[in-house]
PDB file of N, CA and C in Angstrom:
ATOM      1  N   UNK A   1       0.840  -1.169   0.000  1.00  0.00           N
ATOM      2  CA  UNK A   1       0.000   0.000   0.000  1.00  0.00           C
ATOM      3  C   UNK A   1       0.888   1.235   0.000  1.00  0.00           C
ATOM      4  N   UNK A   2       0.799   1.651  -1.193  1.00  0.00           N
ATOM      5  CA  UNK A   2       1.745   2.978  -1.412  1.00  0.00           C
ATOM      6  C   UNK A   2       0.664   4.013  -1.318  1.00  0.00           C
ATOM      7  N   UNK A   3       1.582   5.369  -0.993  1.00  0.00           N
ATOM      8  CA  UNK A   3       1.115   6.423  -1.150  1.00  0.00           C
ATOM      9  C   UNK A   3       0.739   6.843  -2.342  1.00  0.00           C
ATOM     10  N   UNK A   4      -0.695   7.608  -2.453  1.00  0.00           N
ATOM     11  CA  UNK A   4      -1.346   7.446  -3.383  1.00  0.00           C
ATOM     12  C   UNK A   4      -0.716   8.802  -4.503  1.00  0.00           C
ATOM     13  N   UNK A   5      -1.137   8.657  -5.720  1.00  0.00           N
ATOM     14  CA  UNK A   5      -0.415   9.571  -6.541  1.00  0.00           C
ATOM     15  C   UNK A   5      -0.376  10.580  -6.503  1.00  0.00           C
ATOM     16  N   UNK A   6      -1.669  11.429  -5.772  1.00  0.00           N
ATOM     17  CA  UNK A   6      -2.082  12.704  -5.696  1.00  0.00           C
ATOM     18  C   UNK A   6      -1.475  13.026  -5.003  1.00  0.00           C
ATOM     19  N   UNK A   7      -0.828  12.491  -3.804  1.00  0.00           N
ATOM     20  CA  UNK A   7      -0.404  13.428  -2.445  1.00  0.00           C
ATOM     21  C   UNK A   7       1.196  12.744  -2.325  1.00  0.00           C
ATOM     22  N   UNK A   8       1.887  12.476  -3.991  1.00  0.00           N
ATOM     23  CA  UNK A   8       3.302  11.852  -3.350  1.00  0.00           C
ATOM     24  C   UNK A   8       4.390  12.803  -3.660  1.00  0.00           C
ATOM     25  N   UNK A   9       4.046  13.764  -3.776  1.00  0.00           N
ATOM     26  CA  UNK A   9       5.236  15.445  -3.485  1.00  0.00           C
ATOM     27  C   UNK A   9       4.907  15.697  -2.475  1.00  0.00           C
ATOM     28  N   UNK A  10       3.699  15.781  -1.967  1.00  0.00           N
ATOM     29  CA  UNK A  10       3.555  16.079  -0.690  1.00  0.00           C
ATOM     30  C   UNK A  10       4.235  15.453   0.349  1.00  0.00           C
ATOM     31  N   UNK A  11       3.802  14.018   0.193  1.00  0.00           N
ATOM     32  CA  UNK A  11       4.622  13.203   1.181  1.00  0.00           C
ATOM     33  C   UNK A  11       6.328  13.436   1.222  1.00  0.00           C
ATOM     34  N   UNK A  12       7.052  13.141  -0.269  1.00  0.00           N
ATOM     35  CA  UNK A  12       8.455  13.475  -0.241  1.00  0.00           C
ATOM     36  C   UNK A  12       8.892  15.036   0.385  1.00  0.00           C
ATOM     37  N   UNK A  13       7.707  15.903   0.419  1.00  0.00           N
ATOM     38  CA  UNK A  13       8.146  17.127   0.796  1.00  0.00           C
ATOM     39  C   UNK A  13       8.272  16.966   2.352  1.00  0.00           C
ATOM     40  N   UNK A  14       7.010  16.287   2.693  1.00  0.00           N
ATOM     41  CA  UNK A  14       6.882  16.236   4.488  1.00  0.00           C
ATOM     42  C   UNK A  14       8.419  15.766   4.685  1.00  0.00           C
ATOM     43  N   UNK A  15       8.654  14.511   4.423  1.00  0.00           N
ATOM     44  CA  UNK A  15       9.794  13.489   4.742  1.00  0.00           C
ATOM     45  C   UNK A  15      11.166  14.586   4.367  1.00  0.00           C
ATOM     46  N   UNK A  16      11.193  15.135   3.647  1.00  0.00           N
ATOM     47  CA  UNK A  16      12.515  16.029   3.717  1.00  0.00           C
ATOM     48  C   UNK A  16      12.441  17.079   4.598  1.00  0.00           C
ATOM     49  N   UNK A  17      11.261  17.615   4.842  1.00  0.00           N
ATOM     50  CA  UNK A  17      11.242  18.559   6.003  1.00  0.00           C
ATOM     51  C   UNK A  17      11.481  18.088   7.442  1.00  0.00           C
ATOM     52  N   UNK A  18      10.913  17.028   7.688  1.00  0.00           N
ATOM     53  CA  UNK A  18      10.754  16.673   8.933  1.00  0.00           C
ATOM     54  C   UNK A  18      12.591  16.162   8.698  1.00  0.00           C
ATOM     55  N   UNK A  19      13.576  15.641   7.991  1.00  0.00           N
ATOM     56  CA  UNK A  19      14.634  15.666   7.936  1.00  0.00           C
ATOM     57  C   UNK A  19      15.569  17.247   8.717  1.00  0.00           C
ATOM     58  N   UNK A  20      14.930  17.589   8.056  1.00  0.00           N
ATOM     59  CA  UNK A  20      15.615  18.815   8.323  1.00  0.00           C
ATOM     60  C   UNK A  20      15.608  19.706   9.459  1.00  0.00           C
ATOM     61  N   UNK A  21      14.066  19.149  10.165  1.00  0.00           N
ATOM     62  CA  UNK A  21      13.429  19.894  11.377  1.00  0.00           C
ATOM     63  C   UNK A  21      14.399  18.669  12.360  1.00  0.00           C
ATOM     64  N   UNK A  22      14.829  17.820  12.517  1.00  0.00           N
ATOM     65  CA  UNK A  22      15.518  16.863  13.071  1.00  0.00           C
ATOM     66  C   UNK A  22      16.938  17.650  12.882  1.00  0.00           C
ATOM     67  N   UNK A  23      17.503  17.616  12.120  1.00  0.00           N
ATOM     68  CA  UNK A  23      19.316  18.467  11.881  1.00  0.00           C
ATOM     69  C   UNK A  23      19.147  19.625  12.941  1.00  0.00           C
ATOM     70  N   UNK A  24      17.914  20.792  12.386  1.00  0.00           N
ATOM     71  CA  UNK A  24      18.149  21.544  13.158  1.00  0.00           C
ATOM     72  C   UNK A  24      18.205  22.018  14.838  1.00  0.00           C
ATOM     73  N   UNK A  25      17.459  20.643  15.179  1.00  0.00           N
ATOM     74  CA  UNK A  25      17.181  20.269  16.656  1.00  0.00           C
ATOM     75  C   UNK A  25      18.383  19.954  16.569  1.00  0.00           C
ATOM     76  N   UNK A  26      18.629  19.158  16.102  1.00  0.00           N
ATOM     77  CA  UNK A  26      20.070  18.283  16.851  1.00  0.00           C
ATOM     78  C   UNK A  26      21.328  20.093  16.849  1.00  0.00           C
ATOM     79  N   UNK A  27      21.504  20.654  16.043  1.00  0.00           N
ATOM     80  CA  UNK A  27      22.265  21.807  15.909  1.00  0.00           C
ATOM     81  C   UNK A  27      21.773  22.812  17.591  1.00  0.00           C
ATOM     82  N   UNK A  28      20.593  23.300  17.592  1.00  0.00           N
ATOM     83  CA  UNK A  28      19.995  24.168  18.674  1.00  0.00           C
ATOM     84  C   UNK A  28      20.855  23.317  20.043  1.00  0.00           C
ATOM     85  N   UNK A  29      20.318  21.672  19.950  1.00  0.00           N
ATOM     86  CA  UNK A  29      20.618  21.198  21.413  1.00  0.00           C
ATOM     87  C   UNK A  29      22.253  21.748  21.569  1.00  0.00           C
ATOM     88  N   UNK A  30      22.958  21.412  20.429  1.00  0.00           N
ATOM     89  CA  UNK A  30      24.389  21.430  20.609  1.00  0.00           C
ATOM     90  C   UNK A  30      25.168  23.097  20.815  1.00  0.00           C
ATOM     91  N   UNK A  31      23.823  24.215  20.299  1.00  0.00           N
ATOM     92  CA  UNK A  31      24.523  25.433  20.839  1.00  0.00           C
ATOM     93  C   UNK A  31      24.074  25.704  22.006  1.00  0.00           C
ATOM     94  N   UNK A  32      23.053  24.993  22.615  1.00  0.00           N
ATOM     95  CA  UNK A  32      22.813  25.204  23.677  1.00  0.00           C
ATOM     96  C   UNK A  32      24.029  24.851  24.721  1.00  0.00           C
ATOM     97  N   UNK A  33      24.043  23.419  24.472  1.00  0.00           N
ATOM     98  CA  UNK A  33      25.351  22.959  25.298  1.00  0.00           C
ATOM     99  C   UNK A  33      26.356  23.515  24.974  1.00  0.00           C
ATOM    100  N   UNK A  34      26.968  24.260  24.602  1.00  0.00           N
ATOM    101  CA  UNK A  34      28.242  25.395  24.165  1.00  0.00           C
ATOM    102  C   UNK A  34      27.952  26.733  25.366  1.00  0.00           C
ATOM    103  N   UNK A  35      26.643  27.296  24.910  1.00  0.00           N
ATOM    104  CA  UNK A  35      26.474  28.165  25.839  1.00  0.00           C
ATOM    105  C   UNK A  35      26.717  27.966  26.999  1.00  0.00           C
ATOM    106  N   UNK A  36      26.211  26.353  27.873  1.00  0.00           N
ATOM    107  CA  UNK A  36      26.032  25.816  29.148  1.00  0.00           C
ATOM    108  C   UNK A  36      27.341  25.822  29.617  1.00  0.00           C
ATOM    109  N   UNK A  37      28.479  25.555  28.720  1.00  0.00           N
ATOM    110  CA  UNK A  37      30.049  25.357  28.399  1.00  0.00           C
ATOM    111  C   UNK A  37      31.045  26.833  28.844  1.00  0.00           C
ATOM    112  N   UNK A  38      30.262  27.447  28.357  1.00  0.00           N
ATOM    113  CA  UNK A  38      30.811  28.768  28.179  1.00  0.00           C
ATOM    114  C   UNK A  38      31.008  29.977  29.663  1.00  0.00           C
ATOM    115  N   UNK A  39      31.484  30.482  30.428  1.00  0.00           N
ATOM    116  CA  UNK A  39      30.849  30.659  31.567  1.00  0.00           C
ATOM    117  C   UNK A  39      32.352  31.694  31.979  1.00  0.00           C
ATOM    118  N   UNK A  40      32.081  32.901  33.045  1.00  0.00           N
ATOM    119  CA  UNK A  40      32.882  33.555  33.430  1.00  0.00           C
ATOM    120  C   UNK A  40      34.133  32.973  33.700  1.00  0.00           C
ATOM    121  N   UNK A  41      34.109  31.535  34.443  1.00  0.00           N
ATOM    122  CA  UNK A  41      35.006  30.698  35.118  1.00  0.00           C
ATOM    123  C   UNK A  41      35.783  30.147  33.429  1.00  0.00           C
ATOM    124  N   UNK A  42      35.882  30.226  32.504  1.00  0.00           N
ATOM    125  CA  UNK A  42      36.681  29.341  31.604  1.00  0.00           C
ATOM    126  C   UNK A  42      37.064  29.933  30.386  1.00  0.00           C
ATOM    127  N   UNK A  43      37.371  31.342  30.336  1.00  0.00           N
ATOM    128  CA  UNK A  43      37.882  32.222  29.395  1.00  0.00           C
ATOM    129  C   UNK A  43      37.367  33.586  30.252  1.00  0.00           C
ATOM    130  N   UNK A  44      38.296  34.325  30.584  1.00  0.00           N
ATOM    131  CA  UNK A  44      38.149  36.061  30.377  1.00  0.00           C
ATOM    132  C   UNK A  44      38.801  36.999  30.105  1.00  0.00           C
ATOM    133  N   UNK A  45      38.705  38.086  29.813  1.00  0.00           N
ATOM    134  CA  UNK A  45      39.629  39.324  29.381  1.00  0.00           C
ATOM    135  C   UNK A  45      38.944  39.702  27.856  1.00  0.00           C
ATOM    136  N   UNK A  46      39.368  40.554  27.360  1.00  0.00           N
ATOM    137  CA  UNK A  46      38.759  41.352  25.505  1.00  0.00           C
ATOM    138  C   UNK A  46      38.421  40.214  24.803  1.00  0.00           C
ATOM    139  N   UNK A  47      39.620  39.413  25.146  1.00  0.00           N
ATOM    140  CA  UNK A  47      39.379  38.107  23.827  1.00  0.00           C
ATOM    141  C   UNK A  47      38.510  37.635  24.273  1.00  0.00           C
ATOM    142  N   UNK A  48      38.151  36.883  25.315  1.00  0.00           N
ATOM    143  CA  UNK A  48      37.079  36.158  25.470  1.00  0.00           C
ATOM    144  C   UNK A  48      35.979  36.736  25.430  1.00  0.00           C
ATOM    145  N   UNK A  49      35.295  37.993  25.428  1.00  0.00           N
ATOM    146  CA  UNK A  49      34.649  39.089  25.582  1.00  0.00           C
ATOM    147  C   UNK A  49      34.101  39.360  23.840  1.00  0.00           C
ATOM    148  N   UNK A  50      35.235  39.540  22.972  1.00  0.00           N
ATOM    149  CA  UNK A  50      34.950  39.671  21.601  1.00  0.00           C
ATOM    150  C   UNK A  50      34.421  38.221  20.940  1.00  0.00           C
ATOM    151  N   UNK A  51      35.506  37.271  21.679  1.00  0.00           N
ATOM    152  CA  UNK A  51      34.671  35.261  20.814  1.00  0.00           C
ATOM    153  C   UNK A  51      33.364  35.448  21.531  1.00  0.00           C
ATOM    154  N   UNK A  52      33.258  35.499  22.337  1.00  0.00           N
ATOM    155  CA  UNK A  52      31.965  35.293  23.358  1.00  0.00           C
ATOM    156  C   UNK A  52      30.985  36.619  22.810  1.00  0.00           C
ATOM    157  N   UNK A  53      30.953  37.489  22.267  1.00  0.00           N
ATOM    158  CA  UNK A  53      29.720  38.435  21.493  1.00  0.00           C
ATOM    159  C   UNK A  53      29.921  37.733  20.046  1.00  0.00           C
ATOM    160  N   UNK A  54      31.075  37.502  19.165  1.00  0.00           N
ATOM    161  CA  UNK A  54      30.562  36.894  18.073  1.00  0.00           C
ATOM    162  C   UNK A  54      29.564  35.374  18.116  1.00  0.00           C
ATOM    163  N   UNK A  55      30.428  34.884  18.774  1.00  0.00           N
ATOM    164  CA  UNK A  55      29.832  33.551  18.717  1.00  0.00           C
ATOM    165  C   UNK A  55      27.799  33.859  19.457  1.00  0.00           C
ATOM    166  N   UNK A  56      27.872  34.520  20.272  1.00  0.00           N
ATOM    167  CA  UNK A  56      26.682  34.613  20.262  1.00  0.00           C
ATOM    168  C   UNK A  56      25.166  35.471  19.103  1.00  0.00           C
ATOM    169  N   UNK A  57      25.989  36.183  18.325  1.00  0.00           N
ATOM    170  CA  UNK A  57      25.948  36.840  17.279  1.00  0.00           C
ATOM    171  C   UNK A  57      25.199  35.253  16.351  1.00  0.00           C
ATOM    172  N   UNK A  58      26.299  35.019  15.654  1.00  0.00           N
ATOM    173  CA  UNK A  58      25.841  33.934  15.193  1.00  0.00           C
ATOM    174  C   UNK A  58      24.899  33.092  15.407  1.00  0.00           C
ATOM    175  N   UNK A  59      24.960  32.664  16.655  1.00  0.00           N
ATOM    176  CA  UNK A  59      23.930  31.599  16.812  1.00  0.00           C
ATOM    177  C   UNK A  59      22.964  32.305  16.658  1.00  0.00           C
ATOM    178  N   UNK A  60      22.656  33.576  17.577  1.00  0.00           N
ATOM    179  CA  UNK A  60      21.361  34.224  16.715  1.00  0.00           C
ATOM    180  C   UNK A  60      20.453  34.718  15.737  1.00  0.00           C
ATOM    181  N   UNK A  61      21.750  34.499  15.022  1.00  0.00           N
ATOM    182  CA  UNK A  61      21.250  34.585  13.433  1.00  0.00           C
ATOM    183  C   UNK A  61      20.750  33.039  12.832  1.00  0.00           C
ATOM    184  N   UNK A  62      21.810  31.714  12.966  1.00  0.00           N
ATOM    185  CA  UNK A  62      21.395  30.676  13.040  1.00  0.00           C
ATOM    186  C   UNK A  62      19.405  30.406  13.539  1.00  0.00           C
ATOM    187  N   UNK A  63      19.267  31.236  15.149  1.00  0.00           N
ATOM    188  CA  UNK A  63      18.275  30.460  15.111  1.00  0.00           C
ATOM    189  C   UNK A  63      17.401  31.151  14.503  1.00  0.00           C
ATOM    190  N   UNK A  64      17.678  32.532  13.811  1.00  0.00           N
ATOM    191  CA  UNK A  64      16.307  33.531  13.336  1.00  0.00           C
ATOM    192  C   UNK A  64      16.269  32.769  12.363  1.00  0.00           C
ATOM    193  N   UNK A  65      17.374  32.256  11.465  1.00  0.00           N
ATOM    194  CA  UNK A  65      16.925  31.875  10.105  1.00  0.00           C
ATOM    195  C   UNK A  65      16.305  29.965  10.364  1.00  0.00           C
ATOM    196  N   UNK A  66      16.565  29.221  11.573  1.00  0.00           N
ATOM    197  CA  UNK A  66      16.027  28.047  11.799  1.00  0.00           C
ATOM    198  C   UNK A  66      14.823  28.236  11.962  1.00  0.00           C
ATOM    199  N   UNK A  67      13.661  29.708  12.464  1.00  0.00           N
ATOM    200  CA  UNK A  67      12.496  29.927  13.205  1.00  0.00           C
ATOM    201  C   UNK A  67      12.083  30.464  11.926  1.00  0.00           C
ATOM    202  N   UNK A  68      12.898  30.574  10.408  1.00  0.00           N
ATOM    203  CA  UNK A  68      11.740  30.907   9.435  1.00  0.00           C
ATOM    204  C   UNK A  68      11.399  29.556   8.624  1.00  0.00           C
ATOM    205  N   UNK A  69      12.003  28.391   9.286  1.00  0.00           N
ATOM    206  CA  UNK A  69      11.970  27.330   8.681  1.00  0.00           C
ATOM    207  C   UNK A  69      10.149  26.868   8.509  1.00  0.00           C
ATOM    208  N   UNK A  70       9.630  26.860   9.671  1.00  0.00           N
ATOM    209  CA  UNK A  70       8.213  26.148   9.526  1.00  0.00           C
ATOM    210  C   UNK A  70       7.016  27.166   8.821  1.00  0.00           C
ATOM    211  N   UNK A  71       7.030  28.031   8.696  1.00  0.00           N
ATOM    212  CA  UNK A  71       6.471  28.821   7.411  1.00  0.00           C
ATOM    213  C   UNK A  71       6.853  28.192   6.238  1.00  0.00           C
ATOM    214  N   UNK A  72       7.814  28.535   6.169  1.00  0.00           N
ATOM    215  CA  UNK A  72       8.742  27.677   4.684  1.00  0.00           C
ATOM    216  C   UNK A  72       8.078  26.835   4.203  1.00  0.00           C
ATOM    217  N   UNK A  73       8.449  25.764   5.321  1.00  0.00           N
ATOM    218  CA  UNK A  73       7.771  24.073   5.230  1.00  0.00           C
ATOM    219  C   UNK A  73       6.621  24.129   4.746  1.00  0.00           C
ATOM    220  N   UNK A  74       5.370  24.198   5.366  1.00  0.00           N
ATOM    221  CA  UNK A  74       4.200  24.838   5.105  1.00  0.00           C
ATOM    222  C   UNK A  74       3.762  25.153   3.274  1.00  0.00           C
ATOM    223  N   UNK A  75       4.581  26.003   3.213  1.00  0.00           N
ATOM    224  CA  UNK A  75       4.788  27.008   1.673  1.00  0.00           C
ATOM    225  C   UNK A  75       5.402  25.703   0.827  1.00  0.00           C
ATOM    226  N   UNK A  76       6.076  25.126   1.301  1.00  0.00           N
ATOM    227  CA  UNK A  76       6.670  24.087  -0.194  1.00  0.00           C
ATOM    228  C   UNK A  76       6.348  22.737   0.011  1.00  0.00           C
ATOM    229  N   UNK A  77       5.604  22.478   1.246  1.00  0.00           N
ATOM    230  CA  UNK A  77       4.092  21.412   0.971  1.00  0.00           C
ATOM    231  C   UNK A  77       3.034  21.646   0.238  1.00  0.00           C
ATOM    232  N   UNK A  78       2.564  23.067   0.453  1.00  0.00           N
ATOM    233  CA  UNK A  78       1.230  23.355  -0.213  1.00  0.00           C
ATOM    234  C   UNK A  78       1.671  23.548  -1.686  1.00  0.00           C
ATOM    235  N   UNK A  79       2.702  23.981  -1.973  1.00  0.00           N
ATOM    236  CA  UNK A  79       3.387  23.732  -3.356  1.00  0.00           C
ATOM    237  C   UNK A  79       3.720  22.492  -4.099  1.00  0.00           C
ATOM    238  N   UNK A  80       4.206  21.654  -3.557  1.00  0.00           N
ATOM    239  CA  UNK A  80       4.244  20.446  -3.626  1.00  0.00           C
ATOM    240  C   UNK A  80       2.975  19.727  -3.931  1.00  0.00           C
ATOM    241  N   UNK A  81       2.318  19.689  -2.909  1.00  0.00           N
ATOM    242  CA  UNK A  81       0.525  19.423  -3.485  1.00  0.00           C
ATOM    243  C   UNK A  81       0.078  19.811  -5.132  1.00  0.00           C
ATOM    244  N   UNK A  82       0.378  21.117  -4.796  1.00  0.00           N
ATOM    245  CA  UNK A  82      -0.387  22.296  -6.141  1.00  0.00           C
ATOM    246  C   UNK A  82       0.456  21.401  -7.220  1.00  0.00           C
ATOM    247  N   UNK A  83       1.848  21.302  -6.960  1.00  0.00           N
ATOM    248  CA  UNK A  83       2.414  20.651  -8.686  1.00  0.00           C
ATOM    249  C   UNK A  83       1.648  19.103  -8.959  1.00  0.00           C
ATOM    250  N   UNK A  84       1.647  18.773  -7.564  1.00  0.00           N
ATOM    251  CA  UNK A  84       1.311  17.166  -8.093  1.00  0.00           C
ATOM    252  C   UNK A  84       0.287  17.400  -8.769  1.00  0.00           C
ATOM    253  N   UNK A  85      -1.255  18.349  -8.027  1.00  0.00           N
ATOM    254  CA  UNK A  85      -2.513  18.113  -8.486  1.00  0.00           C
ATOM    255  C   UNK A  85      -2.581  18.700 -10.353  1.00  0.00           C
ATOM    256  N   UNK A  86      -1.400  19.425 -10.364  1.00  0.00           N
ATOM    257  CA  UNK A  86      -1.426  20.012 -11.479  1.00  0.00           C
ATOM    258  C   UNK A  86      -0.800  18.686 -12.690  1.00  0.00           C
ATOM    259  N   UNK A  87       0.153  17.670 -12.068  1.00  0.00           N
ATOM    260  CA  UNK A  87       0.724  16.876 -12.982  1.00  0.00           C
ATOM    261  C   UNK A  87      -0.666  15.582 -13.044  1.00  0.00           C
ATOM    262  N   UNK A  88      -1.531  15.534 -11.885  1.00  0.00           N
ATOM    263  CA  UNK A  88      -2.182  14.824 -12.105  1.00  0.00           C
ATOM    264  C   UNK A  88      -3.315  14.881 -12.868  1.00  0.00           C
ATOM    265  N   UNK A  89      -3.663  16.110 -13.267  1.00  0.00           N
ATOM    266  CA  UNK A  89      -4.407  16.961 -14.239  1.00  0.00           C
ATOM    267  C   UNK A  89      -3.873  16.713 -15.608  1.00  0.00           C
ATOM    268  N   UNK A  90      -2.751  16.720 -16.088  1.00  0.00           N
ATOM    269  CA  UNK A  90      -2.305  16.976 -17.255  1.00  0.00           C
ATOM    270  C   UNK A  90      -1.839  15.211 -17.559  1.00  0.00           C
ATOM    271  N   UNK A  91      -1.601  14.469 -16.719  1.00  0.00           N
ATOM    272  CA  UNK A  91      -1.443  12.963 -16.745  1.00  0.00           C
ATOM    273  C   UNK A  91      -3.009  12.424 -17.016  1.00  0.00           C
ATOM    274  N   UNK A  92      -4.026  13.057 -16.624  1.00  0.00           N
ATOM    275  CA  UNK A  92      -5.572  12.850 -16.645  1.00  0.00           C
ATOM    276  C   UNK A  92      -5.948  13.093 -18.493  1.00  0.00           C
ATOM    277  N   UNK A  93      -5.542  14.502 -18.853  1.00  0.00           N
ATOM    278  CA  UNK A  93      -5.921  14.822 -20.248  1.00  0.00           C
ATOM    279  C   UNK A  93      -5.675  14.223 -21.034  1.00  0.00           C
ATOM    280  N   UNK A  94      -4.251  13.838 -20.706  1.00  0.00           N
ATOM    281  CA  UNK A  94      -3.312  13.071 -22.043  1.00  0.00           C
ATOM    282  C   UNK A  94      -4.302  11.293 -21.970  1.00  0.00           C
ATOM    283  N   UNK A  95      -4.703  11.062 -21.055  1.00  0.00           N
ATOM    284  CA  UNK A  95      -4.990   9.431 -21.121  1.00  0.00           C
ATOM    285  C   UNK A  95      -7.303   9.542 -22.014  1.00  0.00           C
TER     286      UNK A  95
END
């Protein structure tokens, strides 16, 4: 019992997203534990002061652009749908 024809972009779309919503968890847990890592007691002075604002820099950009991910998703499922229903339309005419 396969997935049926109408909804199999959809499905490959879910399955690569939910791929990806998995990477990016696994990434978040691991800057988290960096942060947890990170602490007055184990680097101080300018340098540690300048790594310690970039590096937090970054990750915040990391997670703004991880938090536009599920909109996204959303947008290139319902796209995904729209092409199939559209190939299943034009696979319909031709027969």
């Amino acid at each position: 019992m396969g997935v049926p024809d109408e909804d199999k972009l959809g499905t490959i779309c879910k399955t690569d997203m939910g791929t990806i919503e998995t990477s990016v968890s696994k990434i978040v847990t691991a800057i988290d534990a960096v942060n947890k890592l990170i602490s007055c007691n184990t680097w101080v002075g300018t340098s540690a002061d300048a790594w310690g604002n970039d590096f937090q820099s970054r990750m915040n950009s990391l997670k703004t652009l991880f938090g536009s991910y599920p909109p996204e998703e959303q947008r290139l499922i319902a796209k995904a749908r729209q092409d199939q229903a559209d190939m299943d339309r034009k696979r319909q005419i031709g027969h």
